[in-house]
PDB file of N, CA and C in Angstrom:
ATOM      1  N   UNK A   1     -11.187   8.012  -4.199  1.00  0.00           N
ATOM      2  CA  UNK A   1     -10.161   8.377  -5.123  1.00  0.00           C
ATOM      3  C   UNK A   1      -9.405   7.138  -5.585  1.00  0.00           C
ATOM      4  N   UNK A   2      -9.630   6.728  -6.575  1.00  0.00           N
ATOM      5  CA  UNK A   2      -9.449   5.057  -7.125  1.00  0.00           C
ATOM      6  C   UNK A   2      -7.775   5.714  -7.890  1.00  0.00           C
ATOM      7  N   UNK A   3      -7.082   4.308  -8.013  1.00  0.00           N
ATOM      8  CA  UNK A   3      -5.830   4.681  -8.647  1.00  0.00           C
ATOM      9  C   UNK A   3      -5.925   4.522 -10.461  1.00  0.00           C
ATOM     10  N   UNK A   4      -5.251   5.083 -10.946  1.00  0.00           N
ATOM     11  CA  UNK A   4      -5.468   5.129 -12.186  1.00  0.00           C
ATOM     12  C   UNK A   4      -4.728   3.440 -12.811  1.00  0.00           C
ATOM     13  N   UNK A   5      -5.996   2.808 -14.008  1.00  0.00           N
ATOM     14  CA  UNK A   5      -5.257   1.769 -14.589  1.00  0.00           C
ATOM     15  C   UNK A   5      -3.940   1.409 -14.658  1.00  0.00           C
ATOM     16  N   UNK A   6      -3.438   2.643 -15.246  1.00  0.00           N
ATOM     17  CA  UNK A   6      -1.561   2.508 -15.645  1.00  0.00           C
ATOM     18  C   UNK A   6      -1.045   2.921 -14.390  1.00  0.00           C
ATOM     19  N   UNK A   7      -1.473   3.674 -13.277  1.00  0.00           N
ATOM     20  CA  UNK A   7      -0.700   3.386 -12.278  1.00  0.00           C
ATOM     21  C   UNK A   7      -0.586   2.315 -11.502  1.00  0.00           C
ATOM     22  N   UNK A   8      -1.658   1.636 -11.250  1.00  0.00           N
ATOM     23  CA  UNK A   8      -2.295  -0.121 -10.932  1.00  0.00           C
ATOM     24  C   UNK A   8      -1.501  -0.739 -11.830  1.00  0.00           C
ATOM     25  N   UNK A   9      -1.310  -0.865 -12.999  1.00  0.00           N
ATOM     26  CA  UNK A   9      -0.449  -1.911 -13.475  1.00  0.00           C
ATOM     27  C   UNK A   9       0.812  -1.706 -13.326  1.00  0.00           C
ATOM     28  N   UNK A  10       1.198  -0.590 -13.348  1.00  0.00           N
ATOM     29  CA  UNK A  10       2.954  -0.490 -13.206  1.00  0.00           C
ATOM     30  C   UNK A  10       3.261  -0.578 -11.504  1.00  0.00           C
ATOM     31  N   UNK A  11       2.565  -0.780 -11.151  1.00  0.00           N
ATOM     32  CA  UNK A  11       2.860  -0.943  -9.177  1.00  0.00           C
ATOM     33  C   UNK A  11       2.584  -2.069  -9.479  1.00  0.00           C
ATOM     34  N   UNK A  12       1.778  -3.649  -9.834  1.00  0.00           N
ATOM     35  CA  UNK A  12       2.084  -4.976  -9.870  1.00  0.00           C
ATOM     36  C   UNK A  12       3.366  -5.478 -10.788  1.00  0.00           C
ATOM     37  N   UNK A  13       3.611  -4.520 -11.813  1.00  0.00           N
ATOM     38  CA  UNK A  13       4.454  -4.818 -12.570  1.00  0.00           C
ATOM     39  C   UNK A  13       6.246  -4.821 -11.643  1.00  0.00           C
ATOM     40  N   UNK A  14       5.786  -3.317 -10.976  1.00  0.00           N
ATOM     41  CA  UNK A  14       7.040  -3.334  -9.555  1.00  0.00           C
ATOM     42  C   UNK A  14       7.347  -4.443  -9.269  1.00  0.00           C
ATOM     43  N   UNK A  15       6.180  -4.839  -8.143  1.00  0.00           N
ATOM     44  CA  UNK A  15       6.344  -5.503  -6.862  1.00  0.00           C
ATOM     45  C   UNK A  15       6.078  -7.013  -7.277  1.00  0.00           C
ATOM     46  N   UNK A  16       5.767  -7.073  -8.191  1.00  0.00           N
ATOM     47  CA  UNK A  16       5.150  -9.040  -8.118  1.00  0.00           C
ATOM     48  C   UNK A  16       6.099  -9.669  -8.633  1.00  0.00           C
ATOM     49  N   UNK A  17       5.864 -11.179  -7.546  1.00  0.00           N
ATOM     50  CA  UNK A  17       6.911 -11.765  -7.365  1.00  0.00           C
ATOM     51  C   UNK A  17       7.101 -12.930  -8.914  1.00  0.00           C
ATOM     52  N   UNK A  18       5.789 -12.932  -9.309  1.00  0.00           N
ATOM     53  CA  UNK A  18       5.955 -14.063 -10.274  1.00  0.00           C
ATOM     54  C   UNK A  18       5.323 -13.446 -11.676  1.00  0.00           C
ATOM     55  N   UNK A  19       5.191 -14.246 -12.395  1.00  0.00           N
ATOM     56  CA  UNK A  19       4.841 -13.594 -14.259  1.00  0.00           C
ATOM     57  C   UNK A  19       3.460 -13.423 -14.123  1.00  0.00           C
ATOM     58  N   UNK A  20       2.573 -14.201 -13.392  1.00  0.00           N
ATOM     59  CA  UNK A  20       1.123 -13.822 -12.979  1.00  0.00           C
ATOM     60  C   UNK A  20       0.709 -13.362 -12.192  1.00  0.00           C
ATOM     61  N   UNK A  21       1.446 -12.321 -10.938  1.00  0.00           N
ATOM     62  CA  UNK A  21       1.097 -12.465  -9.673  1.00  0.00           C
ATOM     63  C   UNK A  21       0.823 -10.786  -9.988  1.00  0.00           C
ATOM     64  N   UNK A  22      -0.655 -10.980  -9.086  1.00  0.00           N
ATOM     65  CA  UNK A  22      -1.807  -9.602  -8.900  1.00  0.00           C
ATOM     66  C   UNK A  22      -1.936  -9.474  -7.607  1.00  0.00           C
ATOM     67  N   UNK A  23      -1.939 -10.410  -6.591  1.00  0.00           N
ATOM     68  CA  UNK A  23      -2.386 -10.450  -5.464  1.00  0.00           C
ATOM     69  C   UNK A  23      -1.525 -11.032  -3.964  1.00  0.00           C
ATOM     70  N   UNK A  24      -0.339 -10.969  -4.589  1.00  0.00           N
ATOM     71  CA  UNK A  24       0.800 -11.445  -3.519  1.00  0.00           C
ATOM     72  C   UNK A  24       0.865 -10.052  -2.350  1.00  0.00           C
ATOM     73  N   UNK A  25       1.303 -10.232  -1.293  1.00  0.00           N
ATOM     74  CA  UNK A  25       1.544  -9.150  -0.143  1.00  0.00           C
ATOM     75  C   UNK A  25       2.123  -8.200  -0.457  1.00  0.00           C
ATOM     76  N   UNK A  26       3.553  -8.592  -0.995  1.00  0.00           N
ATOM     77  CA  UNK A  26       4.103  -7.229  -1.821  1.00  0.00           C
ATOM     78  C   UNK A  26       3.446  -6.238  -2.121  1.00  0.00           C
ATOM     79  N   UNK A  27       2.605  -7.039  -3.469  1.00  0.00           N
ATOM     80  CA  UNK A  27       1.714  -6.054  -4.655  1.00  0.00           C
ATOM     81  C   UNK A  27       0.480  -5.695  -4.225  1.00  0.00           C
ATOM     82  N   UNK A  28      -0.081  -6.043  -2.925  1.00  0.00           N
ATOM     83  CA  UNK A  28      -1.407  -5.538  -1.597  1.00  0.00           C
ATOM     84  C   UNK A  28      -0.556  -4.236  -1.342  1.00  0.00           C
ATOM     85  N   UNK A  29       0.556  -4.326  -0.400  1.00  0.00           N
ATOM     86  CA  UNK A  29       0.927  -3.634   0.204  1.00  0.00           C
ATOM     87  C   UNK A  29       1.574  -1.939  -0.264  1.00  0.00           C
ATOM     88  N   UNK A  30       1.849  -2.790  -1.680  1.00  0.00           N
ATOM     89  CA  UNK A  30       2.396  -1.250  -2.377  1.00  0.00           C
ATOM     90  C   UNK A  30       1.272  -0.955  -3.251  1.00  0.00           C
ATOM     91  N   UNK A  31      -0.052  -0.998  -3.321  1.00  0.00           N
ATOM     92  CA  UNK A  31      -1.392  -0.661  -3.618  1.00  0.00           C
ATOM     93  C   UNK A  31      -2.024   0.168  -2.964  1.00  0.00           C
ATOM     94  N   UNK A  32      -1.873  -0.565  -1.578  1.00  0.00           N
ATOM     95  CA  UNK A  32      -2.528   0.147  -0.669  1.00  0.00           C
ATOM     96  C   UNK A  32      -1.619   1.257  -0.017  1.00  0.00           C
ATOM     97  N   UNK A  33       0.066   1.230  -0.001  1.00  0.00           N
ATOM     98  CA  UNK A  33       0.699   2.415   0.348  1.00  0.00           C
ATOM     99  C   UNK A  33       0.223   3.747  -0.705  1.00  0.00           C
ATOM    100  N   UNK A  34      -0.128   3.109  -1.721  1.00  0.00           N
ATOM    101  CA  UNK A  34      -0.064   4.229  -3.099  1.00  0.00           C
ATOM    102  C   UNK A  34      -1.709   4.713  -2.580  1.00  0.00           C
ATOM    103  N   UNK A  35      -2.827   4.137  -2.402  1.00  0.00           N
ATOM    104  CA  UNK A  35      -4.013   5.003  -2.031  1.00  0.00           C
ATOM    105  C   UNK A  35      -3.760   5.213  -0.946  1.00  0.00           C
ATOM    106  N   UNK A  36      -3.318   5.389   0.385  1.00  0.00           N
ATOM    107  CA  UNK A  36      -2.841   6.286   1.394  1.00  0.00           C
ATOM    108  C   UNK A  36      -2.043   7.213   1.042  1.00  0.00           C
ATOM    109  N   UNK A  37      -1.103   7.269   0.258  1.00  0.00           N
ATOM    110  CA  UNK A  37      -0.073   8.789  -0.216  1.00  0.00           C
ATOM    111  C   UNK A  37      -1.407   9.512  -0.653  1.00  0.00           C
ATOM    112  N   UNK A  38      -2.136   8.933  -1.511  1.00  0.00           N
ATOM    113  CA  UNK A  38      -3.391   9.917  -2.048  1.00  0.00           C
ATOM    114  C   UNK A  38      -4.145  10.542  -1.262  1.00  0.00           C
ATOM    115  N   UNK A  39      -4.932   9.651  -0.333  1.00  0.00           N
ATOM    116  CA  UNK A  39      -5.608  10.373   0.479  1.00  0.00           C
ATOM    117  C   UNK A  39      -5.080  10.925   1.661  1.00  0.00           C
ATOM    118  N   UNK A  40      -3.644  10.929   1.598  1.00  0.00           N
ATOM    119  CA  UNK A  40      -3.001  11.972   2.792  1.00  0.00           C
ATOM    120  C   UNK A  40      -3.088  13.412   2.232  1.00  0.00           C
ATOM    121  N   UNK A  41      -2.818  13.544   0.932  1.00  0.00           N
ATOM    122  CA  UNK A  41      -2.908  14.773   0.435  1.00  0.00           C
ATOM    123  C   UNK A  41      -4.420  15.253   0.045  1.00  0.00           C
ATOM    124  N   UNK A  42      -5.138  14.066  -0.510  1.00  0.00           N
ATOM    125  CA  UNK A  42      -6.997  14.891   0.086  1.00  0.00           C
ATOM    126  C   UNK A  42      -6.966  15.464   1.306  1.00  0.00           C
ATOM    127  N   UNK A  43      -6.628  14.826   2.225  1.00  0.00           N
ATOM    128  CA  UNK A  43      -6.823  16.206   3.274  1.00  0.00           C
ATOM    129  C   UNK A  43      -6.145  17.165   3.482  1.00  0.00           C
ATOM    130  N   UNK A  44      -5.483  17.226   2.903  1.00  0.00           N
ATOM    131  CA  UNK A  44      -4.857  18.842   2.879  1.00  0.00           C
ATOM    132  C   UNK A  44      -5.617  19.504   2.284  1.00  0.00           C
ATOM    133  N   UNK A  45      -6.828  19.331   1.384  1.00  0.00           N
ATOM    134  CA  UNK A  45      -7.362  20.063   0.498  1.00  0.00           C
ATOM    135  C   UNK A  45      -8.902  20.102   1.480  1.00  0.00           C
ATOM    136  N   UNK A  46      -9.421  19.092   1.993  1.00  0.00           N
ATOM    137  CA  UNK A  46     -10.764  18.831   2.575  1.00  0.00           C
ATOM    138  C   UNK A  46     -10.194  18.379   4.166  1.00  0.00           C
ATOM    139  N   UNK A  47      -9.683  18.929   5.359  1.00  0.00           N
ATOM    140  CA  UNK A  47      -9.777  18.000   6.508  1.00  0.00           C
ATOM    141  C   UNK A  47     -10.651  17.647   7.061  1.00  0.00           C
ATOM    142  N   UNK A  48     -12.145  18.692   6.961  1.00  0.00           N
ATOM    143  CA  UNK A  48     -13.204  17.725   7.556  1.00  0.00           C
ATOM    144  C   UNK A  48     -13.722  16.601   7.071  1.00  0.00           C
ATOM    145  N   UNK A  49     -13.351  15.860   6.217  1.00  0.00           N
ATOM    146  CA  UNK A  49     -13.813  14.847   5.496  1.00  0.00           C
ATOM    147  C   UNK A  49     -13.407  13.274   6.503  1.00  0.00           C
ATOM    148  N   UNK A  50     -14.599  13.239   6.891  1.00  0.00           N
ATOM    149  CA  UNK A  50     -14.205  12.509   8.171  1.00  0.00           C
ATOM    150  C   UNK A  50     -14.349  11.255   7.604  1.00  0.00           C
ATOM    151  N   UNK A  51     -14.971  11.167   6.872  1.00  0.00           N
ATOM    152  CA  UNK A  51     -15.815   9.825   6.380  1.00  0.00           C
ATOM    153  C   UNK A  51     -14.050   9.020   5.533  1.00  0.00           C
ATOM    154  N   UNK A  52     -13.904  10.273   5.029  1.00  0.00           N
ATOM    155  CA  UNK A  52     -12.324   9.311   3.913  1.00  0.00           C
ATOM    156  C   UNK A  52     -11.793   9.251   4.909  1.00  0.00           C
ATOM    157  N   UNK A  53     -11.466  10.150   5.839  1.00  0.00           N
ATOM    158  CA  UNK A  53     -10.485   9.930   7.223  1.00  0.00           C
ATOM    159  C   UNK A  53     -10.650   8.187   7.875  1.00  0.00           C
ATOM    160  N   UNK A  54     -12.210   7.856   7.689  1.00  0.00           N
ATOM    161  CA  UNK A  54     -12.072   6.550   8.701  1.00  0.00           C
ATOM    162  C   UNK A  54     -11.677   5.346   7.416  1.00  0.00           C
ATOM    163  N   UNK A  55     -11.675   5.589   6.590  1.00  0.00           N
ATOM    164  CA  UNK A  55     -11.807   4.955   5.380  1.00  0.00           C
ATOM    165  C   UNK A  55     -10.072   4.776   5.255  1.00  0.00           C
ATOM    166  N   UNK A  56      -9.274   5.806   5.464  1.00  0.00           N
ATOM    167  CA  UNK A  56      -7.584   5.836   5.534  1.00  0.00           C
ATOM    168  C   UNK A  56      -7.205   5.328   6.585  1.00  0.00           C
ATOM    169  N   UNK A  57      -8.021   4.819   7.673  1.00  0.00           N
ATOM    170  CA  UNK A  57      -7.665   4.342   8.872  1.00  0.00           C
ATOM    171  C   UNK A  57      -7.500   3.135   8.633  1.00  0.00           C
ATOM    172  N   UNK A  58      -9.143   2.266   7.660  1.00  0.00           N
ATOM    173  CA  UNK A  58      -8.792   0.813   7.746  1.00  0.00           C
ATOM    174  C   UNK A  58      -8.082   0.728   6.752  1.00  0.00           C
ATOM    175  N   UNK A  59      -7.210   1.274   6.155  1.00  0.00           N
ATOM    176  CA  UNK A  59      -6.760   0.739   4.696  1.00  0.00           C
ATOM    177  C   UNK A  59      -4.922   1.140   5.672  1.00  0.00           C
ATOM    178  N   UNK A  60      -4.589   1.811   6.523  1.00  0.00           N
ATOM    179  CA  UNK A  60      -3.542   1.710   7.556  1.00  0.00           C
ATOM    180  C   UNK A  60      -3.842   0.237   8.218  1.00  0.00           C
ATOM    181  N   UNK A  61      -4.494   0.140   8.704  1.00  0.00           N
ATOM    182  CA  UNK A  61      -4.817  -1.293   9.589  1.00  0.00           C
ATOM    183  C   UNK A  61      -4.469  -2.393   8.878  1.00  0.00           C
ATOM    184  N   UNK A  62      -5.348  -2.267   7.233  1.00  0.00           N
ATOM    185  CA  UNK A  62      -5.345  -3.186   6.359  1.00  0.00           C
ATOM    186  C   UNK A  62      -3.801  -4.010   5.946  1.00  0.00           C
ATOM    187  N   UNK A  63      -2.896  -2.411   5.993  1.00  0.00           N
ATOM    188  CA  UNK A  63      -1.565  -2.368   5.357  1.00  0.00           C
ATOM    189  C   UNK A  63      -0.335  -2.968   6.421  1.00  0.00           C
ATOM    190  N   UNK A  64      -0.835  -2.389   7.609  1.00  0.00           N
ATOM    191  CA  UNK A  64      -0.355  -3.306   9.053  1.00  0.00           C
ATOM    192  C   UNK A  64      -0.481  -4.861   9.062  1.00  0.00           C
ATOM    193  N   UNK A  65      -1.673  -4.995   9.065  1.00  0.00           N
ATOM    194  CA  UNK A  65      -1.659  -6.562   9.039  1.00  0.00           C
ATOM    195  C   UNK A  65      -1.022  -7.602   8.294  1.00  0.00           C
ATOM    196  N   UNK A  66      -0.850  -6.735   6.540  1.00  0.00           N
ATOM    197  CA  UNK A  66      -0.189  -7.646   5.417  1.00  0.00           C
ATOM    198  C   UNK A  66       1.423  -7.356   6.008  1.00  0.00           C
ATOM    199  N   UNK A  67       1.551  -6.281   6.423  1.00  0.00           N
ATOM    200  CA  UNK A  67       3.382  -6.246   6.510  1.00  0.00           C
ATOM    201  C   UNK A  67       3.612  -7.129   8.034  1.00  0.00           C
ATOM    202  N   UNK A  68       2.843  -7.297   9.125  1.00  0.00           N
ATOM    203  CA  UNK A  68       2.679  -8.748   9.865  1.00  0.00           C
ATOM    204  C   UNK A  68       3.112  -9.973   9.099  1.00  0.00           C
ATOM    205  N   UNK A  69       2.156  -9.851   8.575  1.00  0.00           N
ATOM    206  CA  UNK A  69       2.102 -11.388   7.614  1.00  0.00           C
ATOM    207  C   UNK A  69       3.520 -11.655   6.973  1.00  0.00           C
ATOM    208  N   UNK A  70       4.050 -10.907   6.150  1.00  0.00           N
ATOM    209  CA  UNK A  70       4.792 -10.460   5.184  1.00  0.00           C
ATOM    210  C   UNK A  70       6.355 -10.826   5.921  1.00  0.00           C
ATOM    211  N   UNK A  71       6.233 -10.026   7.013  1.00  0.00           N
ATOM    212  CA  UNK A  71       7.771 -10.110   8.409  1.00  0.00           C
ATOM    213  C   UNK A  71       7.477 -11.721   8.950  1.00  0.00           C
ATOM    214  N   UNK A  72       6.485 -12.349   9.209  1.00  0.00           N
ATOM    215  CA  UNK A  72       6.187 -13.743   9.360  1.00  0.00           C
ATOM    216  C   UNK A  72       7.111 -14.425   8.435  1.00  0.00           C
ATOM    217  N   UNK A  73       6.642 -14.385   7.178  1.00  0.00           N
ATOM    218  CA  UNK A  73       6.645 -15.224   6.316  1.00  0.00           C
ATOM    219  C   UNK A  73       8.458 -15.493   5.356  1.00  0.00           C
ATOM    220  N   UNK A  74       8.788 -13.920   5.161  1.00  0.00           N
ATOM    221  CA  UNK A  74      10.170 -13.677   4.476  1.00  0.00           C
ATOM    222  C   UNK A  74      10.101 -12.632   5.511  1.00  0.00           C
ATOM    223  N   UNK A  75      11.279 -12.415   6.251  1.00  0.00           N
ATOM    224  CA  UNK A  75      11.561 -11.507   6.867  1.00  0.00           C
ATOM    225  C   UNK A  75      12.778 -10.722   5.868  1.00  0.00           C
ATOM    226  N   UNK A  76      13.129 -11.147   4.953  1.00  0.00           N
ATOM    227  CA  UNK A  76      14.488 -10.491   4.365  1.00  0.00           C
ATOM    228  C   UNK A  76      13.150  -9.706   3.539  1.00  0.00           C
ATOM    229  N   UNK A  77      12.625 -10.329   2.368  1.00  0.00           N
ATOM    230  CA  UNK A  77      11.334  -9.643   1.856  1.00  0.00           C
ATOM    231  C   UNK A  77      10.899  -8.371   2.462  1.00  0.00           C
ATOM    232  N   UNK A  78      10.796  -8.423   3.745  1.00  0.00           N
ATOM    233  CA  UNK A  78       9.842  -7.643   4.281  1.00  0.00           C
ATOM    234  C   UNK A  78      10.969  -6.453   4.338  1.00  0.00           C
ATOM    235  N   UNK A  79      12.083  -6.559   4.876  1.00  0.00           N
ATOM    236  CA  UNK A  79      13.018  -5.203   4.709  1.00  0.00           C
ATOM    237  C   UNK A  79      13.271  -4.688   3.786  1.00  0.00           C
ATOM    238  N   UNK A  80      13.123  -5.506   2.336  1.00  0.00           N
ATOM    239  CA  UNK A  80      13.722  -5.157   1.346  1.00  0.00           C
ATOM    240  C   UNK A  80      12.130  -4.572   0.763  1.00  0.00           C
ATOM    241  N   UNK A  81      11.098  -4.608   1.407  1.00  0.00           N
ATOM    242  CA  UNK A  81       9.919  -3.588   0.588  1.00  0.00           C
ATOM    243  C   UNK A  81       9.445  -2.488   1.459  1.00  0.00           C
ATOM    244  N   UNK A  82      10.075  -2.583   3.042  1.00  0.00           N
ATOM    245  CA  UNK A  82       9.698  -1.189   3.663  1.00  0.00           C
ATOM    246  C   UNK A  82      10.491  -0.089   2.891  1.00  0.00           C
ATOM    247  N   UNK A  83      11.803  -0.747   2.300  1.00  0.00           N
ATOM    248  CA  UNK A  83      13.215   0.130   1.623  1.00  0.00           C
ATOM    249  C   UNK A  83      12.626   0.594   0.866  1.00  0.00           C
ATOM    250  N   UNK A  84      12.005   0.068  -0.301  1.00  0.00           N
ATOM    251  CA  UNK A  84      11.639   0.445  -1.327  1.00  0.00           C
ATOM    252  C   UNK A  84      10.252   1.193  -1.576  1.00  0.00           C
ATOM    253  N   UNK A  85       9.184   0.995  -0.516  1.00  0.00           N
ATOM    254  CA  UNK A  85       8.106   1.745  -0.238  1.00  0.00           C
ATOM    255  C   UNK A  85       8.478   3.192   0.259  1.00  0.00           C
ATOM    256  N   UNK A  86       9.622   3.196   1.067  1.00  0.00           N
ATOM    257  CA  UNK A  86      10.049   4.212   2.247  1.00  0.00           C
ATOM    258  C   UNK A  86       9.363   4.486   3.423  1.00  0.00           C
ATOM    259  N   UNK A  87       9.114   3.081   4.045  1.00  0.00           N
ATOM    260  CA  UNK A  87       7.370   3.054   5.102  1.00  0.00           C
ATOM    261  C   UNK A  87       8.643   2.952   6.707  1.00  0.00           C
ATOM    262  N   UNK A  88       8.268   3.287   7.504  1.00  0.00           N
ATOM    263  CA  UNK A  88       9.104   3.578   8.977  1.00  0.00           C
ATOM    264  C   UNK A  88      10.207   4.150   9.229  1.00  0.00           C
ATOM    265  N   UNK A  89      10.193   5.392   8.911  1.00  0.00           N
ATOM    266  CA  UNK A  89      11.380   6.336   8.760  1.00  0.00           C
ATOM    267  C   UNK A  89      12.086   6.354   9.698  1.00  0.00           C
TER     268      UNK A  89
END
């Protein structure tokens, strides 16, 4: 379940830090929060779908590791995009 163009551009348009930036942690991280909201609600519709299930696992792992990185690097950054994601309630 791929994200739609205009939703992909208006989530880098969000989060990026500079006039060219596609691929900064931010704009990973609120990419990959946005295809996990998606496929949390595929399974409400399909739960045996085990295969997307392991597939939402590494893209959790994936999203773990950049917000690591992310709390490393700017720790003020990093609070100010769990806020705005709404990620550790």
């Amino acid at each position: 379940m791929p994200l739609t163009k205009e939703k992909t551009k208006s989530l880098i348009d969000e989060f990026k830090v500079s006039a060219k930036d596609s691929g900064s942690a931010p704009v990973q991280i609120s990419l990959i929060t946005e295809r996990i909201n998606v496929l949390s609600g595929h399974f409400k519709k399909a739960p045996k779908d085990y295969g997307s299930r392991q597939g939402l696992l590494k893209l959790v792992g994936r999203r773990k590791r950049l917000l690591n990185y992310l709390k490393q690097q700017d720790a003020d950054g990093y609070s100010k995009l769990i806020a705005r994601l709404d990620l550790r309630k």
